[in-house]
Each structure stands twice: as structure tokens, then as C-alpha cells.
Protein backbone atom coordinates (compact mmCIF):
# COMPACT_ATOMS: atom_id res chain seq x y z
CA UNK A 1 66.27 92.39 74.39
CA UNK A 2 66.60 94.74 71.59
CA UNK A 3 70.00 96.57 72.24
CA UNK A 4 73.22 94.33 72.72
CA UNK A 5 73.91 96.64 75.78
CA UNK A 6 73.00 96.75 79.08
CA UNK A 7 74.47 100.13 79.23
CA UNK A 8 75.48 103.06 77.29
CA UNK A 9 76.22 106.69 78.96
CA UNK A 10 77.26 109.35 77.18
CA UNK A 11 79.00 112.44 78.53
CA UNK A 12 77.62 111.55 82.17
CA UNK A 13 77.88 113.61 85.21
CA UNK A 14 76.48 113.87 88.68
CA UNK A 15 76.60 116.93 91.30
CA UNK A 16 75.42 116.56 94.85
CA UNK A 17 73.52 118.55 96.61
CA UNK A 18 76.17 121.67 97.41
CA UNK A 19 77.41 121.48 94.02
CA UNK A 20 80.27 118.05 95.13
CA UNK A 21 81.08 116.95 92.08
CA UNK A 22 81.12 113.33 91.64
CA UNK A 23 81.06 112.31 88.25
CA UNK A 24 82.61 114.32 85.18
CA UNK A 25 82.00 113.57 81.61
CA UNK A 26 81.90 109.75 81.89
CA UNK A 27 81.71 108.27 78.58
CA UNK A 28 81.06 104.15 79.14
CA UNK A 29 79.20 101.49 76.59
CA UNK A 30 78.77 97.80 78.54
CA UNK A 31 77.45 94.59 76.31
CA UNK A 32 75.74 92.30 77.45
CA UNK A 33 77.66 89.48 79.47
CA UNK A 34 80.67 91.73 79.86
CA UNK A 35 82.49 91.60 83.62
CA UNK A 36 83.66 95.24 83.77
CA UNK A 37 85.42 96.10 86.96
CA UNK A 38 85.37 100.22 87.78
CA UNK A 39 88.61 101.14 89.86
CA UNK A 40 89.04 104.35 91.74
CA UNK A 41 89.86 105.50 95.08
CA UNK A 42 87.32 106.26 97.78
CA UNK A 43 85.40 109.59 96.78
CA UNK A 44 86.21 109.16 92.83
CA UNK A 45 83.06 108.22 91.81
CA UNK A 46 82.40 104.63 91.64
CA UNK A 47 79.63 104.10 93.86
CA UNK A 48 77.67 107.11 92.45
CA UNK A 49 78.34 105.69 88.75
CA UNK A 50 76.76 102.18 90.12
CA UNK A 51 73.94 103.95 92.08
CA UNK A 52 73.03 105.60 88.31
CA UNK A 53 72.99 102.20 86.63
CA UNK A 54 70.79 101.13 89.40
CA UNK A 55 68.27 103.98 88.89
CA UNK A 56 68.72 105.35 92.11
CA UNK A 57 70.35 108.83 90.89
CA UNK A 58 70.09 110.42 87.72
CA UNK A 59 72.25 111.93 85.93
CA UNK A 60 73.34 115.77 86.36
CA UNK A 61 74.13 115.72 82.75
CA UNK A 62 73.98 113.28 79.52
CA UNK A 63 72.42 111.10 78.15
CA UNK A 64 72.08 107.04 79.38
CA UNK A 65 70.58 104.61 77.76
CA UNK A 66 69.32 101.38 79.95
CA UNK A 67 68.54 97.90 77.86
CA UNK A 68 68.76 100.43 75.06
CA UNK A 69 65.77 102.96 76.04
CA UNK A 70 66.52 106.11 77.19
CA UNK A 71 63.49 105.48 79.89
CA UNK A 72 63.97 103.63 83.63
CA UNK A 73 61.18 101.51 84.19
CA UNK A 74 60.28 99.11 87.18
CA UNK A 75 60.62 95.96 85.11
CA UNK A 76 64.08 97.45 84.10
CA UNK A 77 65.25 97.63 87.61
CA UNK A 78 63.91 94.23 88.64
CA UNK A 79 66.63 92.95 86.22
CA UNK A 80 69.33 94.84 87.61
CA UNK A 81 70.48 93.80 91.59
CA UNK A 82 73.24 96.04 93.48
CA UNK A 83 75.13 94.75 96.34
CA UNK A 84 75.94 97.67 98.27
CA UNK A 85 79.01 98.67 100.25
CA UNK A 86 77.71 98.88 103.31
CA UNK A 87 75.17 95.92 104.09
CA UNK A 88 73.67 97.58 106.87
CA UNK A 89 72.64 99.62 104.07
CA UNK A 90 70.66 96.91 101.99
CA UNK A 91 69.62 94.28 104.60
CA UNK A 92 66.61 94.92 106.55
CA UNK A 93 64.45 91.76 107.18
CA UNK A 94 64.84 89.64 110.72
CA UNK A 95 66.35 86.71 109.61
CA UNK A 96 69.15 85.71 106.74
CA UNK A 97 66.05 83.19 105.39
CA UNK A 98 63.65 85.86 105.22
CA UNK A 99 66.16 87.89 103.44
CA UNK A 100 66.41 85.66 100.66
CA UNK A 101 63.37 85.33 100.90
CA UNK A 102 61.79 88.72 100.30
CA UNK A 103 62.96 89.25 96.71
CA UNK A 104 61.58 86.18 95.04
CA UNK A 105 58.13 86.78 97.06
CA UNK A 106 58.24 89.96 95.46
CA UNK A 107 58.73 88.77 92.04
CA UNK A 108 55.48 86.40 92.11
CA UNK A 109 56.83 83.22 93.67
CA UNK A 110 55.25 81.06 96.06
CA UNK A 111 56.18 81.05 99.38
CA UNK A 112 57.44 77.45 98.99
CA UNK A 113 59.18 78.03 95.87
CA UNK A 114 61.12 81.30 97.65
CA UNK A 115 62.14 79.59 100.39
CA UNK A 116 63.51 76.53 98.35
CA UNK A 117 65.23 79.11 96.37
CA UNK A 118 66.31 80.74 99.84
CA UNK A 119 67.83 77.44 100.72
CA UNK A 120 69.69 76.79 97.56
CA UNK A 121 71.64 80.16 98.12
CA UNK A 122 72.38 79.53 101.38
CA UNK A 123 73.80 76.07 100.41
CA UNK A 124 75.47 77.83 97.32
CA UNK A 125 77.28 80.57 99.32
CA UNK A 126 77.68 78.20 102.82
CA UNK A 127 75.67 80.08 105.10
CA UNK A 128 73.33 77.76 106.13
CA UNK A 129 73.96 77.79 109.71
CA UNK A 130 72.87 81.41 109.53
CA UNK A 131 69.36 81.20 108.43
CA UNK A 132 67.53 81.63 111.68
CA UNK A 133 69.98 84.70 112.61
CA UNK A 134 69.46 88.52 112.64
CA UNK A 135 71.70 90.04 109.76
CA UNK A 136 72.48 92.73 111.73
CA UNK A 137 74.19 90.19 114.10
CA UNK A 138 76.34 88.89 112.01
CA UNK A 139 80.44 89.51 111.15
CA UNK A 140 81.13 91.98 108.53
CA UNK A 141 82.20 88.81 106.33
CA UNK A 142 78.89 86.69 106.76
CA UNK A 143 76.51 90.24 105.84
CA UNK A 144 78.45 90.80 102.73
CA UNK A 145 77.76 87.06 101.42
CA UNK A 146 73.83 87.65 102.93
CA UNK A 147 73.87 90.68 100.88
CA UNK A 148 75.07 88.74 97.72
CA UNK A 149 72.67 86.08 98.51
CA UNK A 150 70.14 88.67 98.39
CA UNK A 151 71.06 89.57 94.98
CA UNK A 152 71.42 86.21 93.90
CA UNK A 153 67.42 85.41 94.91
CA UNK A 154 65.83 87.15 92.17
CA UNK A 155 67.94 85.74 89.39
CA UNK A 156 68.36 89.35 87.76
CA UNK A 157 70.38 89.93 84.47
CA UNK A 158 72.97 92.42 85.67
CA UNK A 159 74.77 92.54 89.28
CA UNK A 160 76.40 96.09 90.39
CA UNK A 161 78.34 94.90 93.07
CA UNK A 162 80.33 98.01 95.36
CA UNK A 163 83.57 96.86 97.17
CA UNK A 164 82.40 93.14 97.27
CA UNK A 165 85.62 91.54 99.03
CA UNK A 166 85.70 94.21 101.71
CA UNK A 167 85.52 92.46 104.82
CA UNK A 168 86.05 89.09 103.73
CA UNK A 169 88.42 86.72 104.23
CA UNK A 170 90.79 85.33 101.52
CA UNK A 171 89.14 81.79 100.94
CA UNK A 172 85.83 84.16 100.48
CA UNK A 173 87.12 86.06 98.01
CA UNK A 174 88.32 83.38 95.62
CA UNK A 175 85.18 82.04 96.60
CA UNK A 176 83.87 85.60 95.17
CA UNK A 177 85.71 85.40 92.34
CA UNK A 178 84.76 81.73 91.52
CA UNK A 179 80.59 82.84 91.84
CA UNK A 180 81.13 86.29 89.29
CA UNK A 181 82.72 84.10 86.57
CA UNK A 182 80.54 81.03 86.83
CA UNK A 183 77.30 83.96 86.30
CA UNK A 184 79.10 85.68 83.57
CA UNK A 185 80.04 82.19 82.13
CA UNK A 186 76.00 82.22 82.75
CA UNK A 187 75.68 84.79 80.28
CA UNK A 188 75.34 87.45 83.40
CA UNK A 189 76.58 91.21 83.25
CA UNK A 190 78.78 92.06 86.22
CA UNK A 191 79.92 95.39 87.34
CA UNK A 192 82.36 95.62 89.79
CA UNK A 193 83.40 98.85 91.69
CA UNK A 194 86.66 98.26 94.16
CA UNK A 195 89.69 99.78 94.45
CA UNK A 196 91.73 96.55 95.34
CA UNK A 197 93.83 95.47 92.44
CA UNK A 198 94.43 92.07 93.41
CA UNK A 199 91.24 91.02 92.50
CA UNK A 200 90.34 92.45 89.33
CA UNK A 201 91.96 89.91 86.59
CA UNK A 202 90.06 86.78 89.00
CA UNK A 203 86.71 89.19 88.22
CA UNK A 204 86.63 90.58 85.24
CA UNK A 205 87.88 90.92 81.65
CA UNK A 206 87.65 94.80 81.62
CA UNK A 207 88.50 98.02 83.69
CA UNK A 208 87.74 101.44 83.61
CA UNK A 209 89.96 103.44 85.88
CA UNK A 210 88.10 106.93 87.43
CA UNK A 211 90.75 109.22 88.65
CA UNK A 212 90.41 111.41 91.41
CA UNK A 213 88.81 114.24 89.21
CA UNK A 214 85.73 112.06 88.46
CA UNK A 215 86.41 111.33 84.72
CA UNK A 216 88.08 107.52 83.45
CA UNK A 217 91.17 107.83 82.83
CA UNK A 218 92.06 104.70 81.15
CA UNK A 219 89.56 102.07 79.92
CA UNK A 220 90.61 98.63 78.18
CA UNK A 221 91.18 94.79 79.32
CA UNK A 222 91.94 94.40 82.85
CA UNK A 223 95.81 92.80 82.42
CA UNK A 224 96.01 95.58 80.61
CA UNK A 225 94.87 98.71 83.30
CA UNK A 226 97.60 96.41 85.45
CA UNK A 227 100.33 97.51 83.53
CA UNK A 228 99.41 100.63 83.34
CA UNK A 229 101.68 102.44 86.38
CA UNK A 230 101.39 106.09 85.76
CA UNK A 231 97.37 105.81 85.07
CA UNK A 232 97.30 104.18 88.49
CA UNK A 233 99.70 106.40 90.11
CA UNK A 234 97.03 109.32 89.09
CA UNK A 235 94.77 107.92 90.19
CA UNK A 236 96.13 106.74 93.86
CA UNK A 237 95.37 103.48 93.27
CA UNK A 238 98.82 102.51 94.15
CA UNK A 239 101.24 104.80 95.14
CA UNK A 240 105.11 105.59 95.25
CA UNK A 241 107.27 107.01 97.90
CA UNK A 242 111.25 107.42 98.13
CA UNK A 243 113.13 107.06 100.98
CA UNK A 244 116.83 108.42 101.21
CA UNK A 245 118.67 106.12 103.70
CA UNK A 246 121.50 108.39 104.29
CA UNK A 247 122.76 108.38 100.85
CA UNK A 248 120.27 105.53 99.52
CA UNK A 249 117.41 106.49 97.66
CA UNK A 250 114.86 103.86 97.38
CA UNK A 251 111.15 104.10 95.66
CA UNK A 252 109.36 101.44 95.21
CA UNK A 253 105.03 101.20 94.58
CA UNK A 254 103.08 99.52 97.09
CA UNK A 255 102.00 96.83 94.82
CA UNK A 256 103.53 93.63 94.10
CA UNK A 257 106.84 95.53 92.77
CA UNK A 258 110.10 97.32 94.01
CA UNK A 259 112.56 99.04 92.13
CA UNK A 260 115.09 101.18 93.17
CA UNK A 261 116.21 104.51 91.39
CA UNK A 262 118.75 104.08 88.86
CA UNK A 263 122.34 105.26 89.96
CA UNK A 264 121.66 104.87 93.32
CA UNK A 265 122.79 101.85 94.07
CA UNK A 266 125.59 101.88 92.54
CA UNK A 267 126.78 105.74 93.72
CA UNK A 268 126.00 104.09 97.03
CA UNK A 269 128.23 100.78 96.16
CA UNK A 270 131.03 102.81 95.58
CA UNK A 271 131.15 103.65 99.52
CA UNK A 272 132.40 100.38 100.05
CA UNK A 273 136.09 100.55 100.51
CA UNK A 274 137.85 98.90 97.62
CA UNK A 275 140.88 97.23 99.41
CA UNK A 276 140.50 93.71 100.29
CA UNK A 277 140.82 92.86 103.71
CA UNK A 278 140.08 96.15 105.58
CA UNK A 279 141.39 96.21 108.97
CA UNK A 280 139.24 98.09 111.79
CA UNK A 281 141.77 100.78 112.82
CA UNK A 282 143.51 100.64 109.27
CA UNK A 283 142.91 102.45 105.96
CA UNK A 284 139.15 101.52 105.17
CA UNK A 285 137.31 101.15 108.59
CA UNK A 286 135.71 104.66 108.71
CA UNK A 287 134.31 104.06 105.07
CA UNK A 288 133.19 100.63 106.34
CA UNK A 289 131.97 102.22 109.41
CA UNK A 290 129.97 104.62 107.20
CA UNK A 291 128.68 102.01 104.57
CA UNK A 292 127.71 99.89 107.98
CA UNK A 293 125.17 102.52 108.95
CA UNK A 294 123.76 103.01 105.83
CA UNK A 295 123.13 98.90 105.59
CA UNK A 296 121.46 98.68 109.13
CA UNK A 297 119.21 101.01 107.68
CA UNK A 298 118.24 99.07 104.65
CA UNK A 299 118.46 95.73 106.57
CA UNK A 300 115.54 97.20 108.70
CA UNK A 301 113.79 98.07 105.84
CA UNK A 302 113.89 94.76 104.11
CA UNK A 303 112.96 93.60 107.39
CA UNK A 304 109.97 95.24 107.06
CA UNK A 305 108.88 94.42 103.95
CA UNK A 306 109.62 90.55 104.13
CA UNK A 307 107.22 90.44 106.57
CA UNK A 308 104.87 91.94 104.69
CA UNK A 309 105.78 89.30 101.39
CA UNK A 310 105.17 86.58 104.46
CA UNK A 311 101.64 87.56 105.15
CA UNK A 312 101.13 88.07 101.22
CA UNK A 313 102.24 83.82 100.77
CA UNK A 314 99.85 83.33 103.77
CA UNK A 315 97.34 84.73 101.65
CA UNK A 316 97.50 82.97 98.60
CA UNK A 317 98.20 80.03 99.85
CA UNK A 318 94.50 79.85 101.55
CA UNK A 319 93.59 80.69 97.72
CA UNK A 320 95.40 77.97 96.85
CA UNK A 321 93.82 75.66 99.24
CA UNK A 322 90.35 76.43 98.29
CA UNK A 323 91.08 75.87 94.88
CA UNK A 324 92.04 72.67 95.54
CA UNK A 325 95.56 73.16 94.98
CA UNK A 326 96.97 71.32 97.96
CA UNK A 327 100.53 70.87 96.81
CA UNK A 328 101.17 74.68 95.86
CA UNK A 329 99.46 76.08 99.10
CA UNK A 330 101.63 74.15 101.15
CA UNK A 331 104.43 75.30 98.67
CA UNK A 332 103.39 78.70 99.13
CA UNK A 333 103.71 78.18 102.68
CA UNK A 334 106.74 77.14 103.25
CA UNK A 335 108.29 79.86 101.12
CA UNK A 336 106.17 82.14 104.13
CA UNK A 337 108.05 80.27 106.87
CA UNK A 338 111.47 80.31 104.88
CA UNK A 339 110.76 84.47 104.90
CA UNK A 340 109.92 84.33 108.33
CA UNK A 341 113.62 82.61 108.91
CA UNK A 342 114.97 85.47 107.22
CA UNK A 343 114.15 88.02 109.91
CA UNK A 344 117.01 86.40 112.35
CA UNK A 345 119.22 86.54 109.40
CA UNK A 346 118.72 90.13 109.23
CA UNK A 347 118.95 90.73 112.72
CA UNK A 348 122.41 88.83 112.93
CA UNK A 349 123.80 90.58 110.10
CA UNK A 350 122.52 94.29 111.53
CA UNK A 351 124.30 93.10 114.80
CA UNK A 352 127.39 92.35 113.22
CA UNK A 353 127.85 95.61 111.18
């Protein structure tokens, strides 16, 4: 190939029909064999962005360059395959096999040849037992990895893939995240679009981040884009509430980290009566009494969220497993059950305040 990207866009935007703006000013270069993952909340833009790379819109404004040409040829988009979001949107044959099955037959091969390739997919992705099936009769789960099969069947050089663990389960998407680095190890381009931030270091090297005004907001490697709270934030990726627990004020983000406002705490330590030994009726007990009301609240709330860290062990520990990691998903585990303990610990301390 005679440019060293798959993709450069310059100043790109895209109106809909009605003047909806969905894309504003998107600057974005992609080499070949980069795994770029393009986060943003439903309605920023992603899916548009991806539908442009795939030839299927074209640009409002700017200039985008595909294999380095300027022009979008057939033979260009046989080397590019998108999974879309919704597979009722992409799968249309009457069986899974004849799904597969259809791309390679268009691509020259023998009916022989695209069914052996057909069958290796199936093996690849574990969906054998599904090759006699409707697609449109299958679980959400079981079209998405049909839909990726599809992909997969005409070998192409670049994958778009929109919101590819939606709908799976978690042994899926390591499973997922296993397949996109063993094709970019391949020498494959992947671009990702999702807005689920769990995923994104398994998946890819890079992000882009589109905020909600249809322009990227932050670009660079993906541990990176992590770190990057406020850029997030903006772009309601994650977000950030505060609660005031009748003198507590707690804020924490909804992913993977809590913190609570500085001076806070501690203005709401000093409610605790200082004298050792407060007696209920004595000096003390309505501050107690006060401080007690205040805790029930919070116990409920930590209630609430250890649950929540439960299900979150649950789910890495079947991550674990399908890695192969035996000991540390059983480890994982028991630190679930040991959280689930801690609800009648909470509920024994909120009936003893």
C-alpha cells in the first residue's frame, strides 16, 4: 500500500438531513496496525465517524483520505469490514453458515473453500452449534459474535467495530478482547467505537474521546484518556454526583473510584461527642443521637455500593477463569462472598445506632 495510513481526515464534519449535527471538525490520522478505540456517549458521533470510514456517508465537510487516496473505491471497501451496533442491522442470510458464507463467495471463493472458511470461524468464535439456525433467532450475545464472524470471513485489512461487547457476557468479552489483539498482533487495523471504559486498555493502545459537541476532545494512549477525569466528565462518559447526608457531603464518579469532598469528613467527625463513655440520658447522647442518624444514612449507602463492588468481583472473576487463571478467579470470588457478608454487618450496626 502506498500510504502508511489507513486513515487520515482532516477538519471532518457530518450534518444530517435537518441540519443534526453529528460530527464537528474532527481532525484524526490512523497507521496502519494501530487499535484505536473512539469513546463518546450515545449521540456524540461515533457511529457516524465509523459509518464515514466505511464509505457509507460522506463527509459534510473536509477532506479524508482512505489507503492514502482521496477516492473510495469498491476494492477499498472490500478491505475494510464494520460490525455494526445493531446486528439485525447487518445480518440478513437464513442461516449463521450461510452468513459466513456469503462474504467469501463474494470475494471469488469456491463454495467449498467458503464454507471451510465458514467452519473455521465458527470453531474460532464457538458457535458451532449455531450453524443450521436463523440469526434472527438467536440471543443478542450469539448475533453479535455471528456478526463478527461475518467480518472475520473475508479476511479484510481494517475492522470498524460499533459497541462490540454490548450484549455479551463477560467470558465473551475477554474472549473479544483476546480476538482484536491476536488480529492487530496480525498486523490488522482495529477501530473500536464504545462508550464502556472497562474495556478499552484490553482493546486498544489508543483513544480518541468525542464529547458531546461532536469534536475529540482528548486524543493519546488509552491508560492515558483513563486518567484523564475532567475530559471524561465532559464528555459524560463517567459522571459525578454529591449527596449531602444530613451534614455529609459525599461525591464520588461512577467508575472504579470514590472520594469524598475534602473537609467533610472531618467537619462531620467533629459531631461525635468528645467525652469518653457517653451515657444515653447524660451529657453527649443527643450529639450521639444526631451523629447516629447521619451514620444509618451512610451505612445504607455503603450498603449499596458493596453490592455493587460484589457483582463487579463476580465479573472479573469469570475473566479470570477464561483466562485460565483458576487460582485468582476463585480469589476474586471469595473477596465477592466476603462483601456479600458485609451486608449483615451493616445491617447490625444500623440496628444498633
Amino acid at each position: 500500500m502506498s500510504s502508511s495510513f489507513a486513515f487520515e481526515l482532516e477538519d471532518i464534519s457530518f450534518e444530517y438531513q435537518g441540519g443534526q449535527k453529528a460530527l464537528d471538525s474532527v481532525d484524526l490520522s490512523l497507521p496502519f496496525g494501530e487499535s484505536l478505540t473512539v469513546l463518546g456517549t450515545n449521540g456524540s458521533g461515533k457511529s457516524t465517524l465509523l459509518y464515514i470510514l466505511q464509505g457509507l456517508l460522506t463527509p459534510s465537510a473536509g477532506s479524508l483520505k482512505v489507503f492514502g487516496e482521496k477516492t473510495f473505491t469498491g476494492p477499498k471497501r472490500a478491505k475494510i469490514a464494520m460490525m455494526f451496533q445493531n446486528s439485525h442491522a447487518q445480518l440478513f442470510s437464513l442461516t449463521v453458515v450461510d452468513e459466513l458464507m456469503f462474504g467469501p463467495l463474494q470475494h471469488g471463493l469456491s463454495e467449498q473453500e467458503a464454507r471451510g472458511r465458514a467452519e473455521d470461524i465458527m470453531e474460532l468464535l464457538g458457535i458451532g452449534a449455531l450453524a443450521s439456525r436463523s440469526p434472527w433467532q438467536l440471543s443478542g450475545g450469539e448475533m453479535k459474535k455471528v456478526a463478527l464472524g461475518a467480518c472475520l470471513s473475508t479476511n479484510p485489512d481494517v475492522y470498524l467495530l460499533d459497541e462490540p461487547t454490548s450484549g455479551l457476557d463477560p467470558r465473551s468479552q475477554v474472549e473479544l478482547a483476546d480476538l482484536a489483539m491476536k488480529l492487530k498482533e496480525s498486523g490488522k487495523t482495529i477501530i473500536t467505537a464504545t462508550h464502556d471504559l472497562h474495556i478499552i486498555e484490553d482493546i486498544s493502545e489508543r483513544s480518541i474521546v468525542i464529547g458531546e459537541d461532536h469534536r475529540v476532545l482528548a486524543d493519546g494512549p488509552s491508560a492515558e484518556i483513563l486518567k484523564m477525569n475532567d475530559i471524561l466528565l465532559k464528555a459524560n462518559l463517567i459522571h459525578e454526583h454529591a449527596h449531602r447526608h444530613e451534614g455529609f457531603r459525599h461525591k464520588h464518579s461512577h467508575f472504579g473510584f470514590h472520594e469524598h469532598l475534602e473537609g467533610e469528613v472531618e467537619r462531620a467527625q467533629k459531631a461525635v461527642p468528645q467525652e469518653a463513655g457517653a451515657i444515653p440520658g447524660k451529657k453527649g447522647h443527643q450529639n450521639m443521637s444526631d451523629t447516629g442518624g447521619k451514620l444509618k444514612v451512610l451505612i445504607e449507602h455503603w450498603k449499596e455500593h458493596n453490592e455493587e463492588h460484589a457483582r463487579t468481583y463476580l465479573e472479573w472473576a469469570e475473566k479470570a477463569q477464561a483466562e485460565g487463571r483458576a487460582e485468582l478467579a476463585e480469589t476474586l470470588r471469595e473477596i465477592a462472598r466476603e462483601s456479600t457478608r458485609l451486608d449483615e454487618l451493616f445491617k447490625k450496626a444500623a440496628g444498633q445506632l
